[in-house]
PDB file of N, CA and C in Angstrom:
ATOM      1  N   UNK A   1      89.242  62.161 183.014  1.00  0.00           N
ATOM      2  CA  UNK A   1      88.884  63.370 183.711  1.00  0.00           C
ATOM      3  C   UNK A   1      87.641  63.099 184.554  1.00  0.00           C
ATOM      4  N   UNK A   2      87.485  63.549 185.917  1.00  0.00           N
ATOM      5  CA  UNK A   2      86.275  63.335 187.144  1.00  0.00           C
ATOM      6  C   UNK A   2      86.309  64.542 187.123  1.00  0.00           C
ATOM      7  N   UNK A   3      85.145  64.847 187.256  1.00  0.00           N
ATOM      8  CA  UNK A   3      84.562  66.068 187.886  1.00  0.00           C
ATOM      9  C   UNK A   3      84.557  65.968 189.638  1.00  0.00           C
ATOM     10  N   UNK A   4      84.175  66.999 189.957  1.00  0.00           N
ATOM     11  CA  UNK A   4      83.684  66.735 191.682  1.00  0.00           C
ATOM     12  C   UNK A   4      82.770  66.202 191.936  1.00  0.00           C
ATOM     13  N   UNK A   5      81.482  66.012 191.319  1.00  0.00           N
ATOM     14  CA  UNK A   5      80.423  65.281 191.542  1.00  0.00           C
ATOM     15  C   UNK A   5      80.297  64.168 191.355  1.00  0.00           C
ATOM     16  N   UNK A   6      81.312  63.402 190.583  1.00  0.00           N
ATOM     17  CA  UNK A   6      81.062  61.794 190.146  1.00  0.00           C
ATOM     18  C   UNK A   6      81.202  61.627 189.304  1.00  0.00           C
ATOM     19  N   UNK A   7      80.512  60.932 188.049  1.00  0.00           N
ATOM     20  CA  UNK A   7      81.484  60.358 186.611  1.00  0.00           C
ATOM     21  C   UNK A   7      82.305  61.017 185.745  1.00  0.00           C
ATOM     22  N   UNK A   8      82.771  60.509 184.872  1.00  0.00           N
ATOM     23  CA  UNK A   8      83.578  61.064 183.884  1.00  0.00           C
ATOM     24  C   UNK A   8      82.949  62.213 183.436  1.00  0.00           C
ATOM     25  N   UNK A   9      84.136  62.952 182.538  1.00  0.00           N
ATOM     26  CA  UNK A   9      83.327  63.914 182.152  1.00  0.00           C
ATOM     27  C   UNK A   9      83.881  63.944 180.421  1.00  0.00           C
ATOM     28  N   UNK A  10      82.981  64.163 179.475  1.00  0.00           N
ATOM     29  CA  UNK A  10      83.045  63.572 177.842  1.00  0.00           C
ATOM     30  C   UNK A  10      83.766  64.660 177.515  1.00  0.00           C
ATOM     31  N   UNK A  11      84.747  64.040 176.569  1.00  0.00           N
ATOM     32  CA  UNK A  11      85.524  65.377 175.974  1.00  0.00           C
ATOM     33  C   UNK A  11      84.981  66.396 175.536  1.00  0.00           C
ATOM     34  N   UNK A  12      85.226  67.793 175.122  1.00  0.00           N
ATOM     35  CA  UNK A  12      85.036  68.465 174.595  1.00  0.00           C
ATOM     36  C   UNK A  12      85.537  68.915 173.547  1.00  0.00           C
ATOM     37  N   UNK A  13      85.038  69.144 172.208  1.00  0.00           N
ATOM     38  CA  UNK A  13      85.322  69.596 170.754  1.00  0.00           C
ATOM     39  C   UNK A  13      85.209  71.048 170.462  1.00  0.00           C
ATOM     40  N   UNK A  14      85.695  71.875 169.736  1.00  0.00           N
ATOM     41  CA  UNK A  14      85.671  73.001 169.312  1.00  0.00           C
ATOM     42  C   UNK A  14      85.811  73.209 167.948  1.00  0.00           C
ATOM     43  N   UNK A  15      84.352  73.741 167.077  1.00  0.00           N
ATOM     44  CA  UNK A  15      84.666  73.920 165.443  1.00  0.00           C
ATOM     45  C   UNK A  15      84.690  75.483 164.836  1.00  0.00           C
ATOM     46  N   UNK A  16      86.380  75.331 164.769  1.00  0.00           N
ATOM     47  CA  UNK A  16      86.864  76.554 164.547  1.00  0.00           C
ATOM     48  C   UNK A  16      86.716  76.737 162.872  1.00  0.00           C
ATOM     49  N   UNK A  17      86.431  77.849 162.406  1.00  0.00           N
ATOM     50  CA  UNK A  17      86.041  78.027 160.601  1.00  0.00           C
ATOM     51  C   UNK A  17      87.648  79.136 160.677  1.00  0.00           C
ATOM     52  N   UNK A  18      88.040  78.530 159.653  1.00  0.00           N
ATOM     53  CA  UNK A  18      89.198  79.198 158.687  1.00  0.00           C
ATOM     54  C   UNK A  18      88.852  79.682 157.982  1.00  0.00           C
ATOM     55  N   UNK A  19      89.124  81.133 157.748  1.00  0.00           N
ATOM     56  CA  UNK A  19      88.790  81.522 156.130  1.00  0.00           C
ATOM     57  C   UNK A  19      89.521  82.793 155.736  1.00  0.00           C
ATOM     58  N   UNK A  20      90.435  83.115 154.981  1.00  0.00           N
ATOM     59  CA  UNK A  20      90.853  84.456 154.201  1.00  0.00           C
ATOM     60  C   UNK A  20      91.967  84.771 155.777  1.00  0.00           C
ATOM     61  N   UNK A  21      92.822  83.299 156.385  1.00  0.00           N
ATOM     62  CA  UNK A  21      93.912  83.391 156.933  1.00  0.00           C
ATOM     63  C   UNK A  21      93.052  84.049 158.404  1.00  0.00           C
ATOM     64  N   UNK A  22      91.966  83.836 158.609  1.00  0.00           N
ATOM     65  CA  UNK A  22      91.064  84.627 159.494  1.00  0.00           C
ATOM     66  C   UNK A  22      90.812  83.485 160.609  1.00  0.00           C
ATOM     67  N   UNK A  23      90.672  83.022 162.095  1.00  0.00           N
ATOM     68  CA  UNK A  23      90.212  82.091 162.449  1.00  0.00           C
ATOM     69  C   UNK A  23      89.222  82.810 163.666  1.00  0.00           C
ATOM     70  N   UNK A  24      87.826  81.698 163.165  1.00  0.00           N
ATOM     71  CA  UNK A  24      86.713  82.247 163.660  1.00  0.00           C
ATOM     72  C   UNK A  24      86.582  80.974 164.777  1.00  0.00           C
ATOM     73  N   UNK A  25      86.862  81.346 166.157  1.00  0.00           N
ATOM     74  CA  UNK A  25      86.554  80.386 167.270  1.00  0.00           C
ATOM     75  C   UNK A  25      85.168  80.174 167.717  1.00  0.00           C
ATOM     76  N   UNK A  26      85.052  78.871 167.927  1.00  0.00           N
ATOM     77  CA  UNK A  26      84.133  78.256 168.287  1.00  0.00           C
ATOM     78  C   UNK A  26      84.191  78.704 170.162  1.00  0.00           C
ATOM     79  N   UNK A  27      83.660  79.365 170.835  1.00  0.00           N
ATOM     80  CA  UNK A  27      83.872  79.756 172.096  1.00  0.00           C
ATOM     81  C   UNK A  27      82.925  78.969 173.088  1.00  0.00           C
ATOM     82  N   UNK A  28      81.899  77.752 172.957  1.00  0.00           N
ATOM     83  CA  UNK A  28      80.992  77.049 173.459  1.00  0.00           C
ATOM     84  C   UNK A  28      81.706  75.363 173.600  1.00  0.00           C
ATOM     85  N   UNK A  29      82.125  74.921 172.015  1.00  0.00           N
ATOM     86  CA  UNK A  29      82.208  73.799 172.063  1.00  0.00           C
ATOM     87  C   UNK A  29      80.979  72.884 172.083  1.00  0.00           C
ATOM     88  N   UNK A  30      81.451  71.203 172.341  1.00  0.00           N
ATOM     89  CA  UNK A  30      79.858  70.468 172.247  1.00  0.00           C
ATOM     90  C   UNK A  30      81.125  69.225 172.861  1.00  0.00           C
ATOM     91  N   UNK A  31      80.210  68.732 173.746  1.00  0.00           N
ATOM     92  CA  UNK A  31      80.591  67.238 174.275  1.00  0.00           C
ATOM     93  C   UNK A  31      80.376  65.955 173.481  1.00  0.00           C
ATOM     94  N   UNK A  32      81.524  65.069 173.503  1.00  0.00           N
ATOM     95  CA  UNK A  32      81.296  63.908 172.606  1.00  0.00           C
ATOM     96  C   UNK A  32      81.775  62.864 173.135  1.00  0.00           C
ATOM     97  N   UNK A  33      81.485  61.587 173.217  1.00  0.00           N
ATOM     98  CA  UNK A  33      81.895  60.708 173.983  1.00  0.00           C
ATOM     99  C   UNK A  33      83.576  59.625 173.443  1.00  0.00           C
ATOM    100  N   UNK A  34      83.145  59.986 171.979  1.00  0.00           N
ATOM    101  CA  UNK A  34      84.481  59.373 171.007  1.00  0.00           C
ATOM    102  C   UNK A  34      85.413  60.510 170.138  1.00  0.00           C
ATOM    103  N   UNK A  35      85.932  60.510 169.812  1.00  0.00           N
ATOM    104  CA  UNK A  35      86.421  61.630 168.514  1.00  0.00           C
ATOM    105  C   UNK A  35      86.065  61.072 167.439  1.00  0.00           C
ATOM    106  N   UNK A  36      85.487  59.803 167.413  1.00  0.00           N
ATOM    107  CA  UNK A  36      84.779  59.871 165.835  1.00  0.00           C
ATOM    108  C   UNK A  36      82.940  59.961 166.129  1.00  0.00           C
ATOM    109  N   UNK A  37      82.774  60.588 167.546  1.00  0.00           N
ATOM    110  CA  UNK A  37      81.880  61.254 167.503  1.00  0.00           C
ATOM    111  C   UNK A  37      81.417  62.620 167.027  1.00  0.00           C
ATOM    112  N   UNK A  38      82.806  63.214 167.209  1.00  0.00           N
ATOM    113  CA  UNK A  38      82.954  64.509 166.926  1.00  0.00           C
ATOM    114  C   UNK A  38      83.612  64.579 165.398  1.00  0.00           C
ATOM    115  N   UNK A  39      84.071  63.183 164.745  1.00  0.00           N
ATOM    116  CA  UNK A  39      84.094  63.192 163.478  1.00  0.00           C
ATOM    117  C   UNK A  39      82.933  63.602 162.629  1.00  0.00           C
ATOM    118  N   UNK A  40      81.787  62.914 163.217  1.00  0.00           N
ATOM    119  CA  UNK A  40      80.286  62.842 162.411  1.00  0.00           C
ATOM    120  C   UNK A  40      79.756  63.520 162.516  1.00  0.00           C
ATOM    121  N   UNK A  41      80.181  64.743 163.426  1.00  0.00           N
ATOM    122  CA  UNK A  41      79.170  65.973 163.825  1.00  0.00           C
ATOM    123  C   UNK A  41      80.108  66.924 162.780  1.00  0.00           C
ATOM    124  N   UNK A  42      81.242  66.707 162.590  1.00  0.00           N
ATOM    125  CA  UNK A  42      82.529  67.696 161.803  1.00  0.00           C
ATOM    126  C   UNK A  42      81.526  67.616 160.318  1.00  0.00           C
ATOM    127  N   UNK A  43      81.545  66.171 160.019  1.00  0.00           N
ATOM    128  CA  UNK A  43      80.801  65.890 158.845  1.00  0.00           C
ATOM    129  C   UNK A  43      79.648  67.028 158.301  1.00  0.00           C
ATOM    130  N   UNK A  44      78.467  66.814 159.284  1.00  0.00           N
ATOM    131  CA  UNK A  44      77.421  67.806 159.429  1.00  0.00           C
ATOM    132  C   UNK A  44      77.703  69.083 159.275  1.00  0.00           C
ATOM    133  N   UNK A  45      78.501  69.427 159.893  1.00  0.00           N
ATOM    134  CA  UNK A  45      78.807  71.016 159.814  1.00  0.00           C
ATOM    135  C   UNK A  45      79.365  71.400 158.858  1.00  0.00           C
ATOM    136  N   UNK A  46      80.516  70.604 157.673  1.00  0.00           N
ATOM    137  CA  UNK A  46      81.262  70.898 157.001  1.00  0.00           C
ATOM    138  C   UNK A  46      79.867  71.092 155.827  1.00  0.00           C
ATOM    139  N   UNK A  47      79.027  70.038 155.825  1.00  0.00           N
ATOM    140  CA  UNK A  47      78.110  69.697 154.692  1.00  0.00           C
ATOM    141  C   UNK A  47      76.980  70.942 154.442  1.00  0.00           C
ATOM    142  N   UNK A  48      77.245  71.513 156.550  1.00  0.00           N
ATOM    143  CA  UNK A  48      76.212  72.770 155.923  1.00  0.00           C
ATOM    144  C   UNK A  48      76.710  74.030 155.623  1.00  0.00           C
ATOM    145  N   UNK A  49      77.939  74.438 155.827  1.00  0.00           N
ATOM    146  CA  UNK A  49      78.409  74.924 155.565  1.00  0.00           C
ATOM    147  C   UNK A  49      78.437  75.120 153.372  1.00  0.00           C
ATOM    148  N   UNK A  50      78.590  73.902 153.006  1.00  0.00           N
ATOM    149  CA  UNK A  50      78.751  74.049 151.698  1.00  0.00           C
ATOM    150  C   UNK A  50      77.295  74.035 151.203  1.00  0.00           C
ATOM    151  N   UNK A  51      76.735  73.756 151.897  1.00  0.00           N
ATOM    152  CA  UNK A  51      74.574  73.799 151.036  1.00  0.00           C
ATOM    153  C   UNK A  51      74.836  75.362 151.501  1.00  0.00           C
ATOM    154  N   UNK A  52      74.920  75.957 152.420  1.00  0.00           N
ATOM    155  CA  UNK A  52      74.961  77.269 152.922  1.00  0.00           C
ATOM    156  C   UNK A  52      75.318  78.241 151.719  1.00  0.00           C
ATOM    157  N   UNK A  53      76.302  78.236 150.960  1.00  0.00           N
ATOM    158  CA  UNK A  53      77.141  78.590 150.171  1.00  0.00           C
ATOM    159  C   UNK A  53      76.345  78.391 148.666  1.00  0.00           C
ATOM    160  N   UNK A  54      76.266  77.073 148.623  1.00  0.00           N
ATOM    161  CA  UNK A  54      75.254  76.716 147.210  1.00  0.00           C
ATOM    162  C   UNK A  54      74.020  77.583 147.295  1.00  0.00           C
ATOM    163  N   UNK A  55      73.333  77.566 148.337  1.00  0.00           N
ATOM    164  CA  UNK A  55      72.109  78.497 148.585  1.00  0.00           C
ATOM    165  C   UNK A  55      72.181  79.846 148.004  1.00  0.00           C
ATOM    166  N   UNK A  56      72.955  80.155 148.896  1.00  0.00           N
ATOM    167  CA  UNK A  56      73.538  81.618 148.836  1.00  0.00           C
ATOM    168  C   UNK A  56      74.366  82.574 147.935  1.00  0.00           C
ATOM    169  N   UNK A  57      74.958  81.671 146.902  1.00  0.00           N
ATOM    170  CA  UNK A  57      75.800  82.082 146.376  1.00  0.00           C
ATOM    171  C   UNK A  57      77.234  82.682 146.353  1.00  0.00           C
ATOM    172  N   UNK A  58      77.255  82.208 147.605  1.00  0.00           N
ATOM    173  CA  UNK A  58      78.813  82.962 148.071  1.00  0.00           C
ATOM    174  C   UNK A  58      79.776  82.095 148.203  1.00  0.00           C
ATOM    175  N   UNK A  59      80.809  82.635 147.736  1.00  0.00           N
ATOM    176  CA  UNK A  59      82.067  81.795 147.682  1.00  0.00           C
ATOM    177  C   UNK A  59      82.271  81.310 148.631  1.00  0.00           C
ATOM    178  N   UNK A  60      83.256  79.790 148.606  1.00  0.00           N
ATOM    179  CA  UNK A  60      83.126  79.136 149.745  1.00  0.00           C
ATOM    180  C   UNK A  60      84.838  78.576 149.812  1.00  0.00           C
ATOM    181  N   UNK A  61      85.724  78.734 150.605  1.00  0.00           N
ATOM    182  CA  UNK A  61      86.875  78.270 150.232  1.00  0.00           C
ATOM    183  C   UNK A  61      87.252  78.072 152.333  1.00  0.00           C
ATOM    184  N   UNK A  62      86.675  77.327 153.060  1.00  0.00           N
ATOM    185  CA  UNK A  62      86.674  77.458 154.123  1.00  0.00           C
ATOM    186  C   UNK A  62      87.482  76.387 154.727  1.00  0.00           C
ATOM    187  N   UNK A  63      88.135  76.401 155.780  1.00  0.00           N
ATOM    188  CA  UNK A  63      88.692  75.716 156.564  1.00  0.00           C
ATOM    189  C   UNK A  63      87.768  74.922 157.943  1.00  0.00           C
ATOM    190  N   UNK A  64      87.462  73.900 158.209  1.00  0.00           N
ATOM    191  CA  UNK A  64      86.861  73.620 159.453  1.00  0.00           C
ATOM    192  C   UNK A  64      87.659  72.684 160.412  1.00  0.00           C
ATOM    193  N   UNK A  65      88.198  73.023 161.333  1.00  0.00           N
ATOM    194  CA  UNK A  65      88.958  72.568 162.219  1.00  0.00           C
ATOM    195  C   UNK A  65      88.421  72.403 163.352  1.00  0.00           C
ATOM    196  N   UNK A  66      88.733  71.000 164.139  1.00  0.00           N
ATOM    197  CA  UNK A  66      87.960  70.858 165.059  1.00  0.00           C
ATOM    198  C   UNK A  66      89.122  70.278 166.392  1.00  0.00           C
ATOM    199  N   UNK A  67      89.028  70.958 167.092  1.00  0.00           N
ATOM    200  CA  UNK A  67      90.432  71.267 168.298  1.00  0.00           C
ATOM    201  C   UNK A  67      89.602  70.433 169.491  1.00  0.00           C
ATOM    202  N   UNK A  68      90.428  70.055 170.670  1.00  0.00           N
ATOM    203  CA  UNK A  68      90.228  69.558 171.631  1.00  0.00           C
ATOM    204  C   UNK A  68      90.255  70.998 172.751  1.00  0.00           C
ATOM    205  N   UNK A  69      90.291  70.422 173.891  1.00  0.00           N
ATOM    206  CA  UNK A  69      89.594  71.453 175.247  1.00  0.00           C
ATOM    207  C   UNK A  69      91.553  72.133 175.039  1.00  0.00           C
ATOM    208  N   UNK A  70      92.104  71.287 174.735  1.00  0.00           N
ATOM    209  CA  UNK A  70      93.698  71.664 174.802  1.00  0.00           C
ATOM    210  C   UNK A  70      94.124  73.049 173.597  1.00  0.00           C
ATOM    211  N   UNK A  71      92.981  73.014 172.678  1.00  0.00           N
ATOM    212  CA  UNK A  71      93.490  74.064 171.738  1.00  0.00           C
ATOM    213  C   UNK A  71      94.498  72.567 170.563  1.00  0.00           C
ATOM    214  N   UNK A  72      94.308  71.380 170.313  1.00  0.00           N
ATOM    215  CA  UNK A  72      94.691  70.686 169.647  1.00  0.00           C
ATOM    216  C   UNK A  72      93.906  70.302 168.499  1.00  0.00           C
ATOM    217  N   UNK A  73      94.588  70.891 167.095  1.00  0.00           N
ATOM    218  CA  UNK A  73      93.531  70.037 166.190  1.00  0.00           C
ATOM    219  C   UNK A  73      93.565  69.058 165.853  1.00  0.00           C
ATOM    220  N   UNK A  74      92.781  67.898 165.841  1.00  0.00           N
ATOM    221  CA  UNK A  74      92.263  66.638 165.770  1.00  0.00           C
ATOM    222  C   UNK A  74      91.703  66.042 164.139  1.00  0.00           C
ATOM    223  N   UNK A  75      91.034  67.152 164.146  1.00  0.00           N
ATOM    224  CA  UNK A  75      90.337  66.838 162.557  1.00  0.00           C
ATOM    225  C   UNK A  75      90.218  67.931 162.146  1.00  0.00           C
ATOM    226  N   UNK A  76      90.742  68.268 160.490  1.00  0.00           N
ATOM    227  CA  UNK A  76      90.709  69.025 159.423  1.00  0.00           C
ATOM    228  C   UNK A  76      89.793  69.099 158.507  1.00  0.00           C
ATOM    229  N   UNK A  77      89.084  69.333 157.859  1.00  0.00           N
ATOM    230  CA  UNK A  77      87.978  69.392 156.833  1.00  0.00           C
ATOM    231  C   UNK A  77      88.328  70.631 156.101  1.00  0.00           C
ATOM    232  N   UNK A  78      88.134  70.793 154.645  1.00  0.00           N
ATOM    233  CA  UNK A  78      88.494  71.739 153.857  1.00  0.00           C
ATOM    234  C   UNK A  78      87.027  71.660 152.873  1.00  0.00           C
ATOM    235  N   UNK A  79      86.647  73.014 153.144  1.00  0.00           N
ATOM    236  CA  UNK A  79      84.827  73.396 152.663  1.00  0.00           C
ATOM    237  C   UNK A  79      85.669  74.271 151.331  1.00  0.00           C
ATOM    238  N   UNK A  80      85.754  73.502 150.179  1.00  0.00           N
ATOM    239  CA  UNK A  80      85.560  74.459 148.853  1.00  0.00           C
ATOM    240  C   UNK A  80      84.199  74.252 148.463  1.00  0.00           C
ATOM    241  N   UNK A  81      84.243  75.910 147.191  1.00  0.00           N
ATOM    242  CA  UNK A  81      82.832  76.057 146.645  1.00  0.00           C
ATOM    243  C   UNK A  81      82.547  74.401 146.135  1.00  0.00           C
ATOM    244  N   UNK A  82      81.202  74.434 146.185  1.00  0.00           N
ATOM    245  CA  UNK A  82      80.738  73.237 145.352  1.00  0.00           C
ATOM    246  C   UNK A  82      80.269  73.850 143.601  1.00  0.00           C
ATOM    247  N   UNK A  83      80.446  72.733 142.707  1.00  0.00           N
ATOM    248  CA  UNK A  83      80.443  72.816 141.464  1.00  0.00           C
ATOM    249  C   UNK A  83      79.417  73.041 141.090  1.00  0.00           C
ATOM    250  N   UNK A  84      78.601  73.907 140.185  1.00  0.00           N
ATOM    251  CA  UNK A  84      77.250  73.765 139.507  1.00  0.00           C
ATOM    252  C   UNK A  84      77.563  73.014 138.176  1.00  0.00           C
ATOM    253  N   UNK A  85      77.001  71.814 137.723  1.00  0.00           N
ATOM    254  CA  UNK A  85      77.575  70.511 136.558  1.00  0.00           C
ATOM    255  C   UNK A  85      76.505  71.160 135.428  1.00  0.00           C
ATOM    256  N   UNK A  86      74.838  71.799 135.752  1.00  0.00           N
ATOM    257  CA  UNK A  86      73.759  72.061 134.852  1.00  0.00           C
ATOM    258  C   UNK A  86      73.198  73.134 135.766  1.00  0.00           C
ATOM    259  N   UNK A  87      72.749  73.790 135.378  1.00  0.00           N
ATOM    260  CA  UNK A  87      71.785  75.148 135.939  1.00  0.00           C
ATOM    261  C   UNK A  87      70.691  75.220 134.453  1.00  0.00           C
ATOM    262  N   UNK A  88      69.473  75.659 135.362  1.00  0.00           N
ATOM    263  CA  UNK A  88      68.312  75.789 134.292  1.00  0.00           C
ATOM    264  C   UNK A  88      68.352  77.020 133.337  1.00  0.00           C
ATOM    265  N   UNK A  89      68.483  76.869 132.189  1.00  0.00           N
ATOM    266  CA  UNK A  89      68.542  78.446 131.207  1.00  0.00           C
ATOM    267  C   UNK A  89      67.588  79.434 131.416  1.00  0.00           C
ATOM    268  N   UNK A  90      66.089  78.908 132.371  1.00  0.00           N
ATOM    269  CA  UNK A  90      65.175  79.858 132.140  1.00  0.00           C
ATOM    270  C   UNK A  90      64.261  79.360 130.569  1.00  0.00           C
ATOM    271  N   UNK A  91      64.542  78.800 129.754  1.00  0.00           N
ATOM    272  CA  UNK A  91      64.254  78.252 128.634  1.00  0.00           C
ATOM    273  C   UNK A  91      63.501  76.973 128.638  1.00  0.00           C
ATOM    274  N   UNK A  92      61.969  76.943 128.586  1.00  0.00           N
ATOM    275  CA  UNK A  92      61.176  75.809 128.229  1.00  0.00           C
ATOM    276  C   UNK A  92      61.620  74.424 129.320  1.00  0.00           C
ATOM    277  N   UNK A  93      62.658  74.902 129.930  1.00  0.00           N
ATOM    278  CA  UNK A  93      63.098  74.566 131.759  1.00  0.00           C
ATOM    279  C   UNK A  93      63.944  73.032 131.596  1.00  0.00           C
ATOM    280  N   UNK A  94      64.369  73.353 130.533  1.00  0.00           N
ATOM    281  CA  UNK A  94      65.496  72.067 129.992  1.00  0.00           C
ATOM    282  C   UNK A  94      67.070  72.835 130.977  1.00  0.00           C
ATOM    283  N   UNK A  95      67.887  71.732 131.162  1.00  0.00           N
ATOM    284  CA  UNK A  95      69.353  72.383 132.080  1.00  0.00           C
ATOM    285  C   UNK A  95      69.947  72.802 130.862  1.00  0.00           C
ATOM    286  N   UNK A  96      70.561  73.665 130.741  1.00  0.00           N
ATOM    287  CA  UNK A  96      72.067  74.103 130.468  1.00  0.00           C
ATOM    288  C   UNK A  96      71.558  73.469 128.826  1.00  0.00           C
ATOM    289  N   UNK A  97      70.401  73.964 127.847  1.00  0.00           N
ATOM    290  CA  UNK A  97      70.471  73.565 126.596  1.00  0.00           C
ATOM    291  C   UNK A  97      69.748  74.773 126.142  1.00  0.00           C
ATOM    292  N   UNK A  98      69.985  75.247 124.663  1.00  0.00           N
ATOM    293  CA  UNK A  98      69.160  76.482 124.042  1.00  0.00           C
ATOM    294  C   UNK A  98      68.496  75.777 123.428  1.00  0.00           C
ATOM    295  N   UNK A  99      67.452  76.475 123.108  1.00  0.00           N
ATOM    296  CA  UNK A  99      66.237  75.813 122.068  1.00  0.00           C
ATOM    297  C   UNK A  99      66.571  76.648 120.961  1.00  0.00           C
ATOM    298  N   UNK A 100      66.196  75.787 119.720  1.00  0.00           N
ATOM    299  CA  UNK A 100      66.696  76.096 118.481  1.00  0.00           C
ATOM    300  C   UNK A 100      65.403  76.603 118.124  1.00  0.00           C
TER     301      UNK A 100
END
């Protein structure tokens, strides 16, 4: 692809969020020079998406799809809740143990 002014012009990506059969469009996009440029940025977003969630407490069962300028998806990512393994009791500040 040329523009009118002269060089190429870098693809464009779109990260659309799935959620509850709902799709939330990305209406800006972001330029990338590879698609596993726009792999590593998918990465990022998927990752904050789930700290987002851990933070917050809100369920997280999300879809992140990342489409070309064509409306083509390219890369899939699937954002479930993340696991809590120990949480602190509040208790003498040991994880997940009662004091006897």
């Amino acid at each position: 692809m040329t523009p009118k002014y002269g060089g190429p012009v870098m693809p464009r990506y779109f990260f659309n969020v799935v959620h509850s059969g709902q799709i939330h469009r990305d209406g800006i996009g972001q330029e990338f020079s590879t698609e596993e440029a726009a792999l590593e940025e998918a990465r990022l977003v998927a990752g904050e998406l789930l700290r987002d969630a851990a933070f917050s407490s809100r369920s997280l069962d999300h879809i992140l799809e990342v489409s070309d300028r064509d409306g083509n998806v390219v890369i899939t990512f699937r954002c479930s809740d993340p696991k809590v393994i120990a949480a602190p009791t509040g208790r003498s500040g040991t994880a997940g143990h009662d004091s006897d």
